[in-house]
N, C-alpha and C. Protein backbone atom coordinates (compact mmCIF):
# COMPACT_ATOMS: atom_id res chain seq x y z
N UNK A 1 99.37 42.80 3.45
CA UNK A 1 100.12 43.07 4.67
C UNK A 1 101.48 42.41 4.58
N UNK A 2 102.22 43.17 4.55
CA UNK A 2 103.83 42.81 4.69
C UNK A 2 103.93 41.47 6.01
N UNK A 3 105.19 40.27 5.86
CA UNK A 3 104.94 39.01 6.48
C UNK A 3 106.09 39.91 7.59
N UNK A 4 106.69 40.38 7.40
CA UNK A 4 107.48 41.27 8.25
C UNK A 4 106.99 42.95 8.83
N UNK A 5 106.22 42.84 9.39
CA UNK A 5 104.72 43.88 9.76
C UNK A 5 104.74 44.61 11.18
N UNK A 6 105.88 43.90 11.81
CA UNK A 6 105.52 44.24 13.81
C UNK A 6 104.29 43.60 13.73
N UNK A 7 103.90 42.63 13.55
CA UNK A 7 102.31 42.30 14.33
C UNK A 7 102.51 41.69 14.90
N UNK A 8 100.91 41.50 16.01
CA UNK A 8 101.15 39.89 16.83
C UNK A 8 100.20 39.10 16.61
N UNK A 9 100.55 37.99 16.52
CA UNK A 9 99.27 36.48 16.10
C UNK A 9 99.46 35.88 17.26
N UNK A 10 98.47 34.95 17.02
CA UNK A 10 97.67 34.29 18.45
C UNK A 10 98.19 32.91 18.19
N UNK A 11 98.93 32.15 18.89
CA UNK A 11 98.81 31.14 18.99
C UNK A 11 98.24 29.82 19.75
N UNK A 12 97.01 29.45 19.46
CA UNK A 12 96.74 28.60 20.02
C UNK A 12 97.12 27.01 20.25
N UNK A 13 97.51 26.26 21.55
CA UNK A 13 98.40 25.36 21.56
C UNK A 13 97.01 24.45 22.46
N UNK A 14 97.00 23.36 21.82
CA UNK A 14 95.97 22.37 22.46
C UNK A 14 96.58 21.01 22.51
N UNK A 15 96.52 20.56 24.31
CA UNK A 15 97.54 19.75 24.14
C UNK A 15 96.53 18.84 25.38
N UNK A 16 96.96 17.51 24.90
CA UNK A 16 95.07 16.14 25.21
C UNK A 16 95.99 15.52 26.19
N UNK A 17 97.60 16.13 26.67
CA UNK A 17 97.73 15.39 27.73
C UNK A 17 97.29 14.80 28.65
N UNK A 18 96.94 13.40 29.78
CA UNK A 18 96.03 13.32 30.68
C UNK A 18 96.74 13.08 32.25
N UNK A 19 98.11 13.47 32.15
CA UNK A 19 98.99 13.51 33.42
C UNK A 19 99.73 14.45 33.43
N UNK A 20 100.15 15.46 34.87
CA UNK A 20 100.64 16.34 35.41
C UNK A 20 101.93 16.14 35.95
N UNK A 21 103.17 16.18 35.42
CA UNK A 21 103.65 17.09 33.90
C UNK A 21 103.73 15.21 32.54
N UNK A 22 103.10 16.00 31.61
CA UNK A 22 103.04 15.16 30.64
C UNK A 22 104.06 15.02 29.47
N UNK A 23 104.54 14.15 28.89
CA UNK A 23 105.37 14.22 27.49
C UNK A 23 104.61 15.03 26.41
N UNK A 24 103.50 14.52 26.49
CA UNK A 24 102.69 15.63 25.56
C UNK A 24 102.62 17.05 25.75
N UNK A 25 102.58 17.59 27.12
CA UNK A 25 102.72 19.16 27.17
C UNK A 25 104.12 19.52 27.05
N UNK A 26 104.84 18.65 26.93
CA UNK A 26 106.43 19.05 26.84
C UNK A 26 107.07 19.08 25.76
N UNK A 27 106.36 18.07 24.79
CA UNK A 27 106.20 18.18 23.51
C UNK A 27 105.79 19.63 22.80
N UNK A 28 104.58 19.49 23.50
CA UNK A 28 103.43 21.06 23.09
C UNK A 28 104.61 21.88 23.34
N UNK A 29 105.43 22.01 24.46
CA UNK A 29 105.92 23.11 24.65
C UNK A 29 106.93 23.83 23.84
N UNK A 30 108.00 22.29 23.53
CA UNK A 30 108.84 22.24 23.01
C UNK A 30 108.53 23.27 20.98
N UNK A 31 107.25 22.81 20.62
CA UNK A 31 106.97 23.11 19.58
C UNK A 31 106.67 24.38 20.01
N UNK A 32 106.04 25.00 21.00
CA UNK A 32 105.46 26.62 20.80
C UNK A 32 106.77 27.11 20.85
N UNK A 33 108.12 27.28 21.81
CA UNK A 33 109.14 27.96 21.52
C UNK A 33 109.79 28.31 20.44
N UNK A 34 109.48 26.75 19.67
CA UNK A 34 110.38 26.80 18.43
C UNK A 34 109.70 27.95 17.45
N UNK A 35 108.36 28.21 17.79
CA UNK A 35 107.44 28.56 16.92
C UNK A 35 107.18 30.23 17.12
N UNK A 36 107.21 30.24 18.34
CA UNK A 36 107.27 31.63 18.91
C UNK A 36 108.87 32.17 18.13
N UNK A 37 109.73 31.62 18.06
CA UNK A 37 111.22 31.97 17.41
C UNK A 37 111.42 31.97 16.34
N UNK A 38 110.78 30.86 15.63
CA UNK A 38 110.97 31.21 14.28
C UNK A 38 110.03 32.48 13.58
N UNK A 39 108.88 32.56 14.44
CA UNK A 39 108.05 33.81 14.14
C UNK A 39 108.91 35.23 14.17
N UNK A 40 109.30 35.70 15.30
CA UNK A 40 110.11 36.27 15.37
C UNK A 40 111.47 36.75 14.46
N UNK A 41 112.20 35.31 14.14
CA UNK A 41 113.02 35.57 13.26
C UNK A 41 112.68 36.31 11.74
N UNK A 42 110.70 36.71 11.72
CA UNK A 42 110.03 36.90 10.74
C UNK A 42 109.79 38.10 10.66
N UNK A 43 110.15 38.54 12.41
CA UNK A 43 109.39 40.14 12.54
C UNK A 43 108.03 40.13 12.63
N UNK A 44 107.74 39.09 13.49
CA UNK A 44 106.63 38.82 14.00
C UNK A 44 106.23 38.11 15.16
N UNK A 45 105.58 39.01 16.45
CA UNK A 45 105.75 38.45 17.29
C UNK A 45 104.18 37.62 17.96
N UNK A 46 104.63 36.95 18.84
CA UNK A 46 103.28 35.99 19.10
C UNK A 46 102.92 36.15 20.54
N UNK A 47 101.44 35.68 20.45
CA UNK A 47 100.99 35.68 21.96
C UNK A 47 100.33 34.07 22.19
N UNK A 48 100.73 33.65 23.22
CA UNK A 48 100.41 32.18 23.44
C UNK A 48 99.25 31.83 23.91
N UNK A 49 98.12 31.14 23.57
CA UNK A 49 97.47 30.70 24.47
C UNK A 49 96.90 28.74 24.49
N UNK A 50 97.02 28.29 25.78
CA UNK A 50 97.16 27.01 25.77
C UNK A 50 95.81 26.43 26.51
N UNK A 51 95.37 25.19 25.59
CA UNK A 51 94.29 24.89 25.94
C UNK A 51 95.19 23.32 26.64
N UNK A 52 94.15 23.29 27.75
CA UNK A 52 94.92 21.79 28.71
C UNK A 52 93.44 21.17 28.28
N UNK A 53 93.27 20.00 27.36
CA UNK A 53 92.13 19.64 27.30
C UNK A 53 91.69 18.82 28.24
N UNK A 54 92.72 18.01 29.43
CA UNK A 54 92.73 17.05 30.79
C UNK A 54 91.35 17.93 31.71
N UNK A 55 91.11 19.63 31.36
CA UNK A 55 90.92 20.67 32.58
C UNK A 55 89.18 20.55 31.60
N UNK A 56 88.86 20.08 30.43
CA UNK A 56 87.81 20.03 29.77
C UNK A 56 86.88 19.08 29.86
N UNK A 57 87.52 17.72 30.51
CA UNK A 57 87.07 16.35 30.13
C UNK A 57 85.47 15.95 30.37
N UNK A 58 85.03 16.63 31.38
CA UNK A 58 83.65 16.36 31.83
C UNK A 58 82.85 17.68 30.69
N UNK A 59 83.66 18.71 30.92
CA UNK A 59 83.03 19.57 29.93
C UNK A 59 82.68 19.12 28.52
N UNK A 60 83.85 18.44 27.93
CA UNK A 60 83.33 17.73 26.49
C UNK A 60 81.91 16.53 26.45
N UNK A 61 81.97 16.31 27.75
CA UNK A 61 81.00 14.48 27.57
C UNK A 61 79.82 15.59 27.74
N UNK A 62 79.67 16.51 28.67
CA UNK A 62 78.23 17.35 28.95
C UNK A 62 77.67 17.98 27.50
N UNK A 63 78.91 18.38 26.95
CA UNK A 63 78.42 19.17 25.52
C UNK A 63 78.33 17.83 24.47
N UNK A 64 78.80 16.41 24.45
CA UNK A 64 78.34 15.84 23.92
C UNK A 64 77.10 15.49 23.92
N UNK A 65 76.36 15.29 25.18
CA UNK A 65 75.17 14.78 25.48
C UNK A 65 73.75 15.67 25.45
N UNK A 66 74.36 17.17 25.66
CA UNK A 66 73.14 18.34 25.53
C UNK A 66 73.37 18.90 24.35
N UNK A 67 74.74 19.01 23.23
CA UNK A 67 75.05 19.95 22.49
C UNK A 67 75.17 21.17 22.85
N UNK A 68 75.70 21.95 23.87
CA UNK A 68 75.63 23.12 24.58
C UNK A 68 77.07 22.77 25.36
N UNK A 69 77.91 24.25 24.84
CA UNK A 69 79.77 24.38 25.75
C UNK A 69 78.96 24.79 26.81
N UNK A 70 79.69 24.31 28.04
CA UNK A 70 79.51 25.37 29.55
C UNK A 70 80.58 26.99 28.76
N UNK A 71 80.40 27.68 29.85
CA UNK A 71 81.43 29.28 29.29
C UNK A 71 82.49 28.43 29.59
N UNK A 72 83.22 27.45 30.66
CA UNK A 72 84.64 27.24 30.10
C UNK A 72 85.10 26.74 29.07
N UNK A 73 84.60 25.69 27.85
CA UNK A 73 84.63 24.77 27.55
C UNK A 73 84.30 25.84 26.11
N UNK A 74 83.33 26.93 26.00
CA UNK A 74 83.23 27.72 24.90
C UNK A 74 84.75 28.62 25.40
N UNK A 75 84.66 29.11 26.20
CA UNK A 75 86.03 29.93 25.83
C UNK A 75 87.14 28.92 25.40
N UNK A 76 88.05 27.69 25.51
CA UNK A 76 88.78 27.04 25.22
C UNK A 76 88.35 27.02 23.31
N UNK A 77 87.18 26.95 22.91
CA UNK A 77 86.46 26.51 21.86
C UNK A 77 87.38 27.94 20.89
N UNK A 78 86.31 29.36 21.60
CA UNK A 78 86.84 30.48 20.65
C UNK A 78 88.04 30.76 20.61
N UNK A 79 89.07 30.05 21.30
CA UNK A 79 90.72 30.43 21.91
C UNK A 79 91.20 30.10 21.01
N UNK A 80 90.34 28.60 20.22
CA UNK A 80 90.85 27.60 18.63
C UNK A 80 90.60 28.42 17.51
N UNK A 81 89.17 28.43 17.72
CA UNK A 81 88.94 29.03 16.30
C UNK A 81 89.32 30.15 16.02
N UNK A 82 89.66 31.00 17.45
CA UNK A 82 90.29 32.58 16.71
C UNK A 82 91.58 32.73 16.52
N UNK A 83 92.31 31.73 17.04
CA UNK A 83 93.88 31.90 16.68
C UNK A 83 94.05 32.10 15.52
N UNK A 84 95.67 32.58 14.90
CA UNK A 84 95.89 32.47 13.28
C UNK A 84 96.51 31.29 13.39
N UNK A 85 97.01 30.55 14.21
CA UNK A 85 97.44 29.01 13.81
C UNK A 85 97.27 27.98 15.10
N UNK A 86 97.36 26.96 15.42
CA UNK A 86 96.72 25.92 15.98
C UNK A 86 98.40 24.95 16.03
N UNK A 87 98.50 24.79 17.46
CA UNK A 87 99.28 23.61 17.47
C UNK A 87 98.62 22.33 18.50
N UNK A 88 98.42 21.03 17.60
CA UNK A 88 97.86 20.38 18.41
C UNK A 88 98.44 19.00 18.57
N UNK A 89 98.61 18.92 20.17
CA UNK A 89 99.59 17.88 20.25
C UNK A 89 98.41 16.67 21.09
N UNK A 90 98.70 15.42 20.98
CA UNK A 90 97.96 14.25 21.73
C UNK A 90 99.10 13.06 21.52
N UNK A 91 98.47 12.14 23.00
CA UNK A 91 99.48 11.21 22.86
C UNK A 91 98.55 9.53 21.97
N UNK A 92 99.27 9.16 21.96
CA UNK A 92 98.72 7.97 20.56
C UNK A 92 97.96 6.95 21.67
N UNK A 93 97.27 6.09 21.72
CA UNK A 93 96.66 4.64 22.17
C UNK A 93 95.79 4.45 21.30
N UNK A 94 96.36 2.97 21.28
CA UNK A 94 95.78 2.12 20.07
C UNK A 94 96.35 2.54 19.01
N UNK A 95 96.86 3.44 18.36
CA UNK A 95 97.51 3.81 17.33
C UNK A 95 96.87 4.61 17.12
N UNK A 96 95.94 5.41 17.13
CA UNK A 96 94.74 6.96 16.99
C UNK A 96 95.35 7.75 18.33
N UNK A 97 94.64 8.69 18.08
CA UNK A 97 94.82 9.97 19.06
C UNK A 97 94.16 9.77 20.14
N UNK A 98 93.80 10.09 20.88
CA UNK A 98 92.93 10.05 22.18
C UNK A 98 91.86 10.07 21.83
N UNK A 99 91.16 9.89 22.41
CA UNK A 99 89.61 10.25 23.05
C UNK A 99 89.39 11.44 23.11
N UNK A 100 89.87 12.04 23.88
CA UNK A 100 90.10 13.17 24.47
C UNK A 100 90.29 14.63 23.30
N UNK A 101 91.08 13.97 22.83
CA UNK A 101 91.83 14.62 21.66
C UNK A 101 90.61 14.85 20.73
N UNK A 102 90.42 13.49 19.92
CA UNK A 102 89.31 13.50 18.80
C UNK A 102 88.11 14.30 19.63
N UNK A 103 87.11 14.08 20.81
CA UNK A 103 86.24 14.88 21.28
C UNK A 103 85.95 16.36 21.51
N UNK A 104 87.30 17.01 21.40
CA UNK A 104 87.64 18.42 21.33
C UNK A 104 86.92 18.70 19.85
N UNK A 105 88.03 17.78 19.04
CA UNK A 105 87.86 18.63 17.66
C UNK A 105 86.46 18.44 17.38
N UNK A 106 85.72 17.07 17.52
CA UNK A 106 84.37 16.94 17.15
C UNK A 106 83.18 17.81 17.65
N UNK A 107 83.68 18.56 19.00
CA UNK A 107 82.30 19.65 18.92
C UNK A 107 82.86 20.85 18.86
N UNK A 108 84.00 20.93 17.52
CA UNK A 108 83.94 22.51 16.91
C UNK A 108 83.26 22.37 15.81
N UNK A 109 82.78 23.86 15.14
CA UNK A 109 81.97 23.60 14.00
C UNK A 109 83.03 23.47 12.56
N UNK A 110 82.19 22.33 11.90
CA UNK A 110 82.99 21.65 11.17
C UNK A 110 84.02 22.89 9.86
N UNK A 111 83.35 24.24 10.04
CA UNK A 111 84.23 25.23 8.98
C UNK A 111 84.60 26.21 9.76
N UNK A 112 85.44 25.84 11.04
CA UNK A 112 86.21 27.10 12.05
C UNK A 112 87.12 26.88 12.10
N UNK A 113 87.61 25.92 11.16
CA UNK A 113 89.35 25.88 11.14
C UNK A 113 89.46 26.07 9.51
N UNK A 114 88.65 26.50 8.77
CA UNK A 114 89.14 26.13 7.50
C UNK A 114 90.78 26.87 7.21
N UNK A 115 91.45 26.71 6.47
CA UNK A 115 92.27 27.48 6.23
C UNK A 115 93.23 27.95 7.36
N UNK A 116 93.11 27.48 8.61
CA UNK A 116 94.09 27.90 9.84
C UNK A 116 95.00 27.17 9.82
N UNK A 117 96.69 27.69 9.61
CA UNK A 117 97.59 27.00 9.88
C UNK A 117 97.40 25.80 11.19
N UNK A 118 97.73 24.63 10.41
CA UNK A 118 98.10 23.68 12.10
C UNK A 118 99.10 23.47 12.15
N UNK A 119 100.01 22.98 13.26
CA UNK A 119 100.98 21.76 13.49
C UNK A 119 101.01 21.04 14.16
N UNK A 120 100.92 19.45 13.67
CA UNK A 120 100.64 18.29 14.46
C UNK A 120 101.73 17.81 15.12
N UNK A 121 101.65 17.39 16.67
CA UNK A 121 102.65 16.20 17.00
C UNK A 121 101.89 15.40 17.97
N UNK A 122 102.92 14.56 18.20
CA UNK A 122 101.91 13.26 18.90
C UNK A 122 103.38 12.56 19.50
N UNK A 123 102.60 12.06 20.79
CA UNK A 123 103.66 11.14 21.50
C UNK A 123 103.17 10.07 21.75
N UNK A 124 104.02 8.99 22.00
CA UNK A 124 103.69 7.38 22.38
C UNK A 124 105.12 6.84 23.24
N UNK A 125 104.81 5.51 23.62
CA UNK A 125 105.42 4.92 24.63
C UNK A 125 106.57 4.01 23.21
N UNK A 126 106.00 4.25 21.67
CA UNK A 126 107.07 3.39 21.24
C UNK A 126 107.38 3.91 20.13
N UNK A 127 108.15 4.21 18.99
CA UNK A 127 107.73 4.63 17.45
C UNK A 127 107.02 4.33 16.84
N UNK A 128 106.71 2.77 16.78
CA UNK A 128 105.63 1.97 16.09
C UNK A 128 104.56 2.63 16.40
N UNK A 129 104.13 3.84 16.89
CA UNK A 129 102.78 4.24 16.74
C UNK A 129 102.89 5.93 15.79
N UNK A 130 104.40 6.02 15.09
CA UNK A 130 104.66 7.77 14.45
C UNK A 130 103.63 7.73 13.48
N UNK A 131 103.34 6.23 12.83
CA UNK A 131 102.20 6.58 11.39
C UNK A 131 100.83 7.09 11.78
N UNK A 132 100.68 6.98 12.89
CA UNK A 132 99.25 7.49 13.56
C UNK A 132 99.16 9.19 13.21
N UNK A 133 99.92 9.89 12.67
CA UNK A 133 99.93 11.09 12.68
C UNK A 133 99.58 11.40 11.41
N UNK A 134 99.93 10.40 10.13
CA UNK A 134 99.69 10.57 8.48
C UNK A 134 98.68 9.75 8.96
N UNK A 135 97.70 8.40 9.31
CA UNK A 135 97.00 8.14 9.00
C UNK A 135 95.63 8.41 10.25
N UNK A 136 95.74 8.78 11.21
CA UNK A 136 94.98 9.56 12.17
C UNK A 136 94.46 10.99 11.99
N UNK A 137 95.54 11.53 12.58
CA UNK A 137 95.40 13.43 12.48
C UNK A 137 95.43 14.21 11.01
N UNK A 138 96.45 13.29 10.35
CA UNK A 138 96.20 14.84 9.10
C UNK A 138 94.78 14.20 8.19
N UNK A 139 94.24 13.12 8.25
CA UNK A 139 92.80 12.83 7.77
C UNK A 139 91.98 13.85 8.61
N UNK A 140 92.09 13.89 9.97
CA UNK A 140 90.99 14.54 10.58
C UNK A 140 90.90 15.95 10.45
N UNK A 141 92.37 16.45 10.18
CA UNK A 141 91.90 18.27 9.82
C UNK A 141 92.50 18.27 8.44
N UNK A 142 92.19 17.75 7.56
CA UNK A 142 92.10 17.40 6.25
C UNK A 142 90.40 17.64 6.25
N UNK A 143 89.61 16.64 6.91
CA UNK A 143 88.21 17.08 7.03
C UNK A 143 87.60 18.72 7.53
N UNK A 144 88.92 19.26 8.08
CA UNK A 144 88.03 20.33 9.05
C UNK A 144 88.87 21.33 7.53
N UNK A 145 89.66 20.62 6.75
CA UNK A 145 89.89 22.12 5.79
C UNK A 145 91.09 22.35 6.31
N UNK A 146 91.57 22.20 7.27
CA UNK A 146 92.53 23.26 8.08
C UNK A 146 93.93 23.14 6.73
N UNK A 147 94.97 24.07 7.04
CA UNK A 147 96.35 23.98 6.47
C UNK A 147 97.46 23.83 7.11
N UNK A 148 97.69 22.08 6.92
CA UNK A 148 98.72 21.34 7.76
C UNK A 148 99.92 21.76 7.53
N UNK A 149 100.81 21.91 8.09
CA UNK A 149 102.05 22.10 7.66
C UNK A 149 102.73 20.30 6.93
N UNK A 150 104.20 20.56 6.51
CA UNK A 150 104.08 18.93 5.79
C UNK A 150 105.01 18.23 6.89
N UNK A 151 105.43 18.87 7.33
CA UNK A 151 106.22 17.91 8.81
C UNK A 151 105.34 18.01 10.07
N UNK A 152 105.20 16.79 10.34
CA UNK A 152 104.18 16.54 12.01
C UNK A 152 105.76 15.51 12.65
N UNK A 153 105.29 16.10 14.06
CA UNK A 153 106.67 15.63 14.68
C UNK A 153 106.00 14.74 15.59
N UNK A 154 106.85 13.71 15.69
CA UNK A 154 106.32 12.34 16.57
C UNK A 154 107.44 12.39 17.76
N UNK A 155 107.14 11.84 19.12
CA UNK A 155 108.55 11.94 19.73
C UNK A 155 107.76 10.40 20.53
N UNK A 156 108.74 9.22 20.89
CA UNK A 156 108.71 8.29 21.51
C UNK A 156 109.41 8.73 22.62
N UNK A 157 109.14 7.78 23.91
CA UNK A 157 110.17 7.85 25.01
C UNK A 157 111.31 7.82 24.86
N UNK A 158 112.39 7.07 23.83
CA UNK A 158 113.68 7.42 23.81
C UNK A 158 114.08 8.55 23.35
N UNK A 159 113.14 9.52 22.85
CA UNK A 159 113.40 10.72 22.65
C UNK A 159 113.70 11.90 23.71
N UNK A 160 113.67 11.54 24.64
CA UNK A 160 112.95 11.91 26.18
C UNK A 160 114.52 11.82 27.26
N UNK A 161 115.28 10.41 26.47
CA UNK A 161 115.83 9.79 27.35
C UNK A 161 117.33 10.20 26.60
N UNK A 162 117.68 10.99 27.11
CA UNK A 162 119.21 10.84 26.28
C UNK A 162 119.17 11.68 24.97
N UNK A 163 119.92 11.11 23.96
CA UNK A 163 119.82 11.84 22.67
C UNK A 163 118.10 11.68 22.35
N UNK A 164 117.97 13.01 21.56
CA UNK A 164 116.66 13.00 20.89
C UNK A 164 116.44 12.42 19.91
N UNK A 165 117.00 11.60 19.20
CA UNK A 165 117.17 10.92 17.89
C UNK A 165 116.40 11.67 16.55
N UNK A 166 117.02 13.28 16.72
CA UNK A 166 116.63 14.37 15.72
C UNK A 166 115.53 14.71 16.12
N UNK A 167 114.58 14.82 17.41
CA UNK A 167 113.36 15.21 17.17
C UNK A 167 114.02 17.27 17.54
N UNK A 168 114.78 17.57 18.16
CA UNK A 168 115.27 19.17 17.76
C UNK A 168 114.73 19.68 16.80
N UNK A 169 115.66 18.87 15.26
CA UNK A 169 115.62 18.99 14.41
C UNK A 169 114.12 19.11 13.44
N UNK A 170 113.61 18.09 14.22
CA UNK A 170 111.94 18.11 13.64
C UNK A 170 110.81 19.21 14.14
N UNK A 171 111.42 19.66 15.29
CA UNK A 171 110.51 20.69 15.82
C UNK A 171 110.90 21.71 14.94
N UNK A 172 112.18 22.57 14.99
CA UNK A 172 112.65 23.13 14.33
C UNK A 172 112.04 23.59 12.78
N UNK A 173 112.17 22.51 12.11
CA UNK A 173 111.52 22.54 10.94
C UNK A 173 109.69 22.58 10.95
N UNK A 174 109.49 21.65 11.56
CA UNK A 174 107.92 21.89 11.77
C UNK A 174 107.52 23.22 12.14
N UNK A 175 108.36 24.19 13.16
CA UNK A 175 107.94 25.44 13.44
C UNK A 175 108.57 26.46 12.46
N UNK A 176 109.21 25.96 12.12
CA UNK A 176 109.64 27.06 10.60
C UNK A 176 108.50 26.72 9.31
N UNK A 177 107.94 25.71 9.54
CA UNK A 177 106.77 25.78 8.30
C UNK A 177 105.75 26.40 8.20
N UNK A 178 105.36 25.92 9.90
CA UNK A 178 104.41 26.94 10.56
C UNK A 178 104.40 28.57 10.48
N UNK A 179 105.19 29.31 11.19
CA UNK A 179 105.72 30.45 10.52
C UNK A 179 106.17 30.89 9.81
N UNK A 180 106.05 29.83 8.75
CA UNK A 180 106.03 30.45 6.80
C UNK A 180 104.64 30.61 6.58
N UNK A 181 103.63 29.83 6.99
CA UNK A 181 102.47 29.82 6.64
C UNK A 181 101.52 30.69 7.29
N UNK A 182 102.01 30.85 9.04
CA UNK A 182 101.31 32.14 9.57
C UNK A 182 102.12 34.03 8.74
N UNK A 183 103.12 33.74 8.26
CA UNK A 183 103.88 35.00 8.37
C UNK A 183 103.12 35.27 7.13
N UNK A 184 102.86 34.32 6.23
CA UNK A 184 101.88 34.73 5.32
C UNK A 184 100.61 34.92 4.58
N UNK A 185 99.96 35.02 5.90
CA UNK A 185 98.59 35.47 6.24
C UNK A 185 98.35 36.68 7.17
N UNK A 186 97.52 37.65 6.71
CA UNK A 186 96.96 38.57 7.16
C UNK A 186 96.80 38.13 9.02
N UNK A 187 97.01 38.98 10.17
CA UNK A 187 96.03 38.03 11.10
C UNK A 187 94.49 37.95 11.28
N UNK A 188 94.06 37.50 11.75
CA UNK A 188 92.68 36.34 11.90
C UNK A 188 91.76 38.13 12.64
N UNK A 189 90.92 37.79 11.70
CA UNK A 189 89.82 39.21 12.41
C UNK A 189 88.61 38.79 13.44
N UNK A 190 88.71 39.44 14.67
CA UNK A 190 88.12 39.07 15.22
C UNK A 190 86.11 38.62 14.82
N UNK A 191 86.05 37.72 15.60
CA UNK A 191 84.57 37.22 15.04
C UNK A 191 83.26 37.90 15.72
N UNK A 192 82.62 38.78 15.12
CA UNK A 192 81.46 39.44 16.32
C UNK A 192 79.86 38.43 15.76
N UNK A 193 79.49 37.69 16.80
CA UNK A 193 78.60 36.77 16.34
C UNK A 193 77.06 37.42 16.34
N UNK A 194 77.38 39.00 16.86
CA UNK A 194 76.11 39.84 15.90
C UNK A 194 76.01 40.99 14.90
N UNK A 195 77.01 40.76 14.62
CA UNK A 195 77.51 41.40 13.17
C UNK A 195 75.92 40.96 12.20
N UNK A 196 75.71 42.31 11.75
CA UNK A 196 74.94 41.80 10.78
C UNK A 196 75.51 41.05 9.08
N UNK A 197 74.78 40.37 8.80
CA UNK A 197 75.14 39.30 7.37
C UNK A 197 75.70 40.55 6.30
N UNK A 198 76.59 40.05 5.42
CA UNK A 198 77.61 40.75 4.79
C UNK A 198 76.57 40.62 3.15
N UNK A 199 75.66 39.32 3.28
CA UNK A 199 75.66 38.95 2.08
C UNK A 199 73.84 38.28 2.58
N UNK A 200 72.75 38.92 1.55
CA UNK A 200 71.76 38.46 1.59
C UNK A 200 71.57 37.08 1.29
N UNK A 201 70.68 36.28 1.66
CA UNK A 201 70.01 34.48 1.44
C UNK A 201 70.19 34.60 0.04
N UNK A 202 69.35 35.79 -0.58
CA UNK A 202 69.21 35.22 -2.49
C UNK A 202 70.78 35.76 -2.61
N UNK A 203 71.64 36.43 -2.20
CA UNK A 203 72.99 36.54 -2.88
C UNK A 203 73.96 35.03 -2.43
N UNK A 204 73.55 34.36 -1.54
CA UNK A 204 74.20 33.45 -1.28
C UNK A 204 73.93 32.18 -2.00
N UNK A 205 72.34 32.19 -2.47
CA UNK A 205 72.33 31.12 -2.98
C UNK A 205 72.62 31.49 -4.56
N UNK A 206 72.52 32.90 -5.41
CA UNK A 206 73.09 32.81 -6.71
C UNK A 206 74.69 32.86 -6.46
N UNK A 207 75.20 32.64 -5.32
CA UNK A 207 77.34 32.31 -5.54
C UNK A 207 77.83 33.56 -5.55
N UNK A 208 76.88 34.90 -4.85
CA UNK A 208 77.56 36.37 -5.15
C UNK A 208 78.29 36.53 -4.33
């Protein structure tokens, strides 16, 4: 499929903000425009959809404790795994991601992101917390397989306040990596979870 196609991909934007309006969804936001545009500049256009994980929070502790999504908490779930790329933003404490944040990803199944473009950003109250993003997040969808882009954008409060001290510039690029990496992928086929098996038990276990 040509990366210049008229198609449209799904973008899913998951953002662990836990206040109404947050740096983190503004962040999130800031990155889907850039991303929605640079797609575009590809001949490829996007459809947004945004998970508020603040609107999940009781939903995640219930599915921690029974193993079972309520339907809201599964639809937010298939919104991830069916996108063709994933932007996921959280704000830092302690120097890790949230709670909030990490609990999302931990009750998806561990091979529903393999191979899905991400792009990481993360906010904090200081810079001293930007390494949380190389040594936090890209370990954790490093585990799920996923395909990080190589710029994750960090933004502190003085970013917020006055000059951005290049974070433009970092979105920018972060969403141009992103839409190098979605523009060159097929989009994502939908998942029918009674589809019959493509591939018999004995073909799976001789590697056919």
């Amino acid at each position: 499929m040509s990366p210049q196609d008229g198609s449209t991909r799904t973008i899913a934007v998951v953002s662990a903000g836990l206040s109404t309006p947050s740096s983190t969804r503004l962040l999130a936001d800031r990155l889907t425009s850039a991303t929605v545009a640079a797609l575009r500049n590809r001949g490829i256009s996007a459809t947004v959809e945004v998970v508020e994980l603040r609107e999940h929070a009781r939903d995640l502790a219930d599915n921690l404790l029974t193993g079972f999504a309520n339907g809201p908490l599964r639809s937010a779930v298939d919104t991830v795994t069916g996108a063709d790329a994933v932007l996921a933003v959280t704000p830092i404490f302690s120097a890790s991601y949230s709670g909030l944040f990490k609990t999302f990803f931990d009750v998806l199944d561990k091979d529903a992101l393999v191979g899905t473009p991400v792009l990481m950003g993360a906010t904090a109250g200081t810079a001293r917390h930007s390494l949380a993003l190389e040594h936090a997040l890209r370990p954790l969808f490093a585990y799920l397989r996923a395909t990080v882009v190589p710029t994750a954008v960090f933004a502190a409060s003085e970013d917020w306040a006055g000059g951005d001290g290049g974070l433009a510039d970092r979105v920018d690029r972060a969403a141009g990596e992103l839409a190098d990496l979605v523009a060159g992928r097929p989009p994502a086929a939908p998942v029918d979870p009674f589809a019959a098996p493509t591939s018999s038990f004995e073909d799976l276990l001789r590697g056919t």
